[in-house]
N, C-alpha and C. Protein backbone atom coordinates (compact mmCIF):
# COMPACT_ATOMS: atom_id res chain seq x y z
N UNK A 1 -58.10 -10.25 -97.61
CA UNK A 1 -57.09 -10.58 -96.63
C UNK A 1 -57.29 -12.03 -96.23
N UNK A 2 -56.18 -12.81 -96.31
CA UNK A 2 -56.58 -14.14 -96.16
C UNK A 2 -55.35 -14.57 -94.78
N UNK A 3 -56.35 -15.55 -93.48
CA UNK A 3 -55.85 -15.79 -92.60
C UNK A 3 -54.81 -17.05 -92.71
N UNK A 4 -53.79 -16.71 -92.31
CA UNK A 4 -52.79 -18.03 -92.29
C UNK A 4 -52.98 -18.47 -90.95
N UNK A 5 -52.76 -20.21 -91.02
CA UNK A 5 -52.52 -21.19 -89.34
C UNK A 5 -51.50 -20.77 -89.49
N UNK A 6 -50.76 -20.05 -88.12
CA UNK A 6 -49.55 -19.99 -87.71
C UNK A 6 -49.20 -20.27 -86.44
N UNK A 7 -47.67 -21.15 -86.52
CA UNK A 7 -47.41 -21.34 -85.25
C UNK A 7 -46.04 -20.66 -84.87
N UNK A 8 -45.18 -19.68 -85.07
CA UNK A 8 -44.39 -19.22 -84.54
C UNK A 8 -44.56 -17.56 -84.23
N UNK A 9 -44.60 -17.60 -83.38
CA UNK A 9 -45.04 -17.06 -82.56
C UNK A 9 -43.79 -15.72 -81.72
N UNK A 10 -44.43 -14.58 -81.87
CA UNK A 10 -42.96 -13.53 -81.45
C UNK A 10 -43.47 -12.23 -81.49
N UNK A 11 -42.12 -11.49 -81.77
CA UNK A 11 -42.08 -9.92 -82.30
C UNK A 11 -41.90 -10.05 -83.72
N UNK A 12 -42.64 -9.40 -84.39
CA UNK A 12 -41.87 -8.98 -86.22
C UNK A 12 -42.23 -7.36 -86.06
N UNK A 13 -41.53 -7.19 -87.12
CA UNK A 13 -41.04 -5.40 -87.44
C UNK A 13 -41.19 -5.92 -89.00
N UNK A 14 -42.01 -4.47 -89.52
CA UNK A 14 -41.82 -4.18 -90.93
C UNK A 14 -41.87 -2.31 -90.66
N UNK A 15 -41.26 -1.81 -92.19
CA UNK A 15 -41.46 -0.81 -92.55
C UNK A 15 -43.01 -0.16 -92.30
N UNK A 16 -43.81 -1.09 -93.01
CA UNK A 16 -45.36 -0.71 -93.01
C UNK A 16 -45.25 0.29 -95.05
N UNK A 17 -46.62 0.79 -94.57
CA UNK A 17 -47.10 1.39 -95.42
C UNK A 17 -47.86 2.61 -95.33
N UNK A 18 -48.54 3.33 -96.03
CA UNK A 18 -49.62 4.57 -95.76
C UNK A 18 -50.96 3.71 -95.21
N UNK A 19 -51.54 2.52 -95.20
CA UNK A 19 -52.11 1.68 -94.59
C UNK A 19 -52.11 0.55 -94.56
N UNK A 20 -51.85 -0.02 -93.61
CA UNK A 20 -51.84 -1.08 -93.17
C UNK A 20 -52.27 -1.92 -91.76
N UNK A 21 -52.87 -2.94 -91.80
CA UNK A 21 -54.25 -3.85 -91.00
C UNK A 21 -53.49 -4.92 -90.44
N UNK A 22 -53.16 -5.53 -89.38
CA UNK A 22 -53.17 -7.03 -88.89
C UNK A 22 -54.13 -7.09 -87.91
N UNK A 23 -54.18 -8.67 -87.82
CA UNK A 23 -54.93 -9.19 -86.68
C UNK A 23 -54.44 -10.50 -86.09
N UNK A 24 -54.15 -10.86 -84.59
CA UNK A 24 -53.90 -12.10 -84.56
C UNK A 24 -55.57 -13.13 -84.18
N UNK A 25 -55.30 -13.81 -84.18
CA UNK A 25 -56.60 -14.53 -84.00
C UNK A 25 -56.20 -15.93 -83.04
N UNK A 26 -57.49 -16.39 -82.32
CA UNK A 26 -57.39 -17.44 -81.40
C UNK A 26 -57.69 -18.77 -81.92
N UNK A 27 -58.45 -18.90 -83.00
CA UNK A 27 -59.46 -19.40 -83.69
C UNK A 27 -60.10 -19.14 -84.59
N UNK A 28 -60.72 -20.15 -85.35
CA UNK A 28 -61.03 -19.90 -87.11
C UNK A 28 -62.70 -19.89 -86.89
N UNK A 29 -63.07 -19.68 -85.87
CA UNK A 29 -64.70 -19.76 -86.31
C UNK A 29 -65.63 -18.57 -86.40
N UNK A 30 -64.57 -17.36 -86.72
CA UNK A 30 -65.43 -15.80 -87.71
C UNK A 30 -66.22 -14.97 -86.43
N UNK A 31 -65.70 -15.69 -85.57
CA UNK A 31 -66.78 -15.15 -83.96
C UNK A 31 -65.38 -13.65 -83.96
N UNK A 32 -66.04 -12.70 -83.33
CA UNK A 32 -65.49 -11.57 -82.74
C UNK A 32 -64.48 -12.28 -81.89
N UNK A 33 -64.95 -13.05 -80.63
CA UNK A 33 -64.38 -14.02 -79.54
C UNK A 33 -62.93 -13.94 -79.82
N UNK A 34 -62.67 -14.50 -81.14
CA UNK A 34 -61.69 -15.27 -82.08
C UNK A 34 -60.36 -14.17 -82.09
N UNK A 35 -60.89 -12.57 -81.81
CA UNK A 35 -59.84 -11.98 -82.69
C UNK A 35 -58.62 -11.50 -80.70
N UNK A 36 -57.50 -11.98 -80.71
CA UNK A 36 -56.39 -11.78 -79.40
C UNK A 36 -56.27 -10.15 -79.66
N UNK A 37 -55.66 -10.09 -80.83
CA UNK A 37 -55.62 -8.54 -81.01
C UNK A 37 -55.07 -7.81 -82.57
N UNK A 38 -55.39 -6.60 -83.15
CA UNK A 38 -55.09 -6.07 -84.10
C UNK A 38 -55.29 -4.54 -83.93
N UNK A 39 -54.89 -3.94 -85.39
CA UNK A 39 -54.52 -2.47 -85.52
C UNK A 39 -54.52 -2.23 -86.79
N UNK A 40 -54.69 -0.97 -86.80
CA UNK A 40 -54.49 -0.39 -88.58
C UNK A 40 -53.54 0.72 -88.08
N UNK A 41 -52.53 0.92 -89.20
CA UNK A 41 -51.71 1.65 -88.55
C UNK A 41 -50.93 2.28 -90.04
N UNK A 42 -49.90 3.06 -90.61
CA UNK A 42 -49.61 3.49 -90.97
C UNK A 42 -47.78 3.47 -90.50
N UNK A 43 -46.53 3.60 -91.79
CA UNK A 43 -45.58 3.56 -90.99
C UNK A 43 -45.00 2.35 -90.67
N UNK A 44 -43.76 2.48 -89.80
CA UNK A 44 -43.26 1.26 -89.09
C UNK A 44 -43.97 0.86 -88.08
N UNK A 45 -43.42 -0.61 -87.84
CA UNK A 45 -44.74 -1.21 -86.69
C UNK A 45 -44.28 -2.42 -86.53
N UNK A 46 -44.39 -2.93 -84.72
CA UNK A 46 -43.93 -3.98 -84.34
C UNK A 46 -45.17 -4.51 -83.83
N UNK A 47 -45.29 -5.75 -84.60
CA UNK A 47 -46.28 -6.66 -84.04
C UNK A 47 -46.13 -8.05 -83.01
N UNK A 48 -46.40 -7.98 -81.83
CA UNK A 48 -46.15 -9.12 -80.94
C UNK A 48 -47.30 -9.91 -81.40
N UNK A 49 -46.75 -11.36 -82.00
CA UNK A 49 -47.83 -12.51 -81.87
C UNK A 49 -48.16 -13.47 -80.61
N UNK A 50 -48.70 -13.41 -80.20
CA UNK A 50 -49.04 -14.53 -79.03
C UNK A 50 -48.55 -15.77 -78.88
N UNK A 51 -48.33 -16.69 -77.84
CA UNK A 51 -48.61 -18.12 -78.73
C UNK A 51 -49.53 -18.32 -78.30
N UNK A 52 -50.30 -18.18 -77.77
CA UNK A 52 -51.68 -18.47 -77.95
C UNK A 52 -52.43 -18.24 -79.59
N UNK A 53 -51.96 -17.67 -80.56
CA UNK A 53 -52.72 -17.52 -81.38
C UNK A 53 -52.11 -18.20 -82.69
N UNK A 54 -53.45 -19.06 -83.24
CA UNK A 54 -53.58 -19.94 -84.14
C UNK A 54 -53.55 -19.42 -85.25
N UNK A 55 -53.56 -17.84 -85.69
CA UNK A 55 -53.67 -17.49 -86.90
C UNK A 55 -53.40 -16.03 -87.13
N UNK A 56 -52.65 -15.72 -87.97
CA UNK A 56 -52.18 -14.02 -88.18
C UNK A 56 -52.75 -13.54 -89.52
N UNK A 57 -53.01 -12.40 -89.57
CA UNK A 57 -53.45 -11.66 -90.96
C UNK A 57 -52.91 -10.47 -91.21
N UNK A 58 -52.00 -10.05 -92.20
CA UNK A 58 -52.03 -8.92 -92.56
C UNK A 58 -52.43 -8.13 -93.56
N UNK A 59 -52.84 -6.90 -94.02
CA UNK A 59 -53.06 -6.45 -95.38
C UNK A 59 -52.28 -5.06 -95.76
N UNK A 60 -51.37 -5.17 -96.29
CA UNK A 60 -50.47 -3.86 -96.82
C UNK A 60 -49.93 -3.30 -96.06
N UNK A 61 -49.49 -4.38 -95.38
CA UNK A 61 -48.13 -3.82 -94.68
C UNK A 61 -46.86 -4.32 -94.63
N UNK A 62 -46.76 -4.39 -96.07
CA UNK A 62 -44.92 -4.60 -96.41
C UNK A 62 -44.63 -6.09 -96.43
N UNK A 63 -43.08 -6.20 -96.19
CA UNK A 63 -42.60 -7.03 -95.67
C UNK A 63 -42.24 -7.62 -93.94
N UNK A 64 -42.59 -7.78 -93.17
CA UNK A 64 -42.40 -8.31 -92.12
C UNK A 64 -41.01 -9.23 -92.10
N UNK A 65 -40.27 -8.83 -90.88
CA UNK A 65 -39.09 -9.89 -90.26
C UNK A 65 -39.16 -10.38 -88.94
N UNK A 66 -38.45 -11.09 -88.45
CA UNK A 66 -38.53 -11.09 -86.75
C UNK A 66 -37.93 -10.86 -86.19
């Protein structure tokens, strides 16, 4: 799972999958500190990004819109 710098910042909706992981993050320095918030989840799923957060990750969960 590889973290993207992101700066826009919102709601997205995807379908999802039988599993699927995000995380937003505050910061790139691998500290716990770092992680605002995430979920594993299954299914459809709306993810609020912060703007506070510098970086989003997902793993197998679809396509995402906003």
């Amino acid at each position: 799972m590889a973290v993207c710098h992101f700066d826009t910042p919102g709601r997205y909706f995807g379908k999802g999958t039988s599993s699927c992981y995000w995380a937003t993050y505050r910061d790139f320095t691998g500290k716990y500190g770092d992680l605002v918030s995430n979920d594993f989840t299954a299914g459809c799923l709306v993810i609020d990004v912060p703007a506070s957060a510098k970086g989003f990750a997902v793993s197998g969960c679809g396509t995402l819109t906003r």
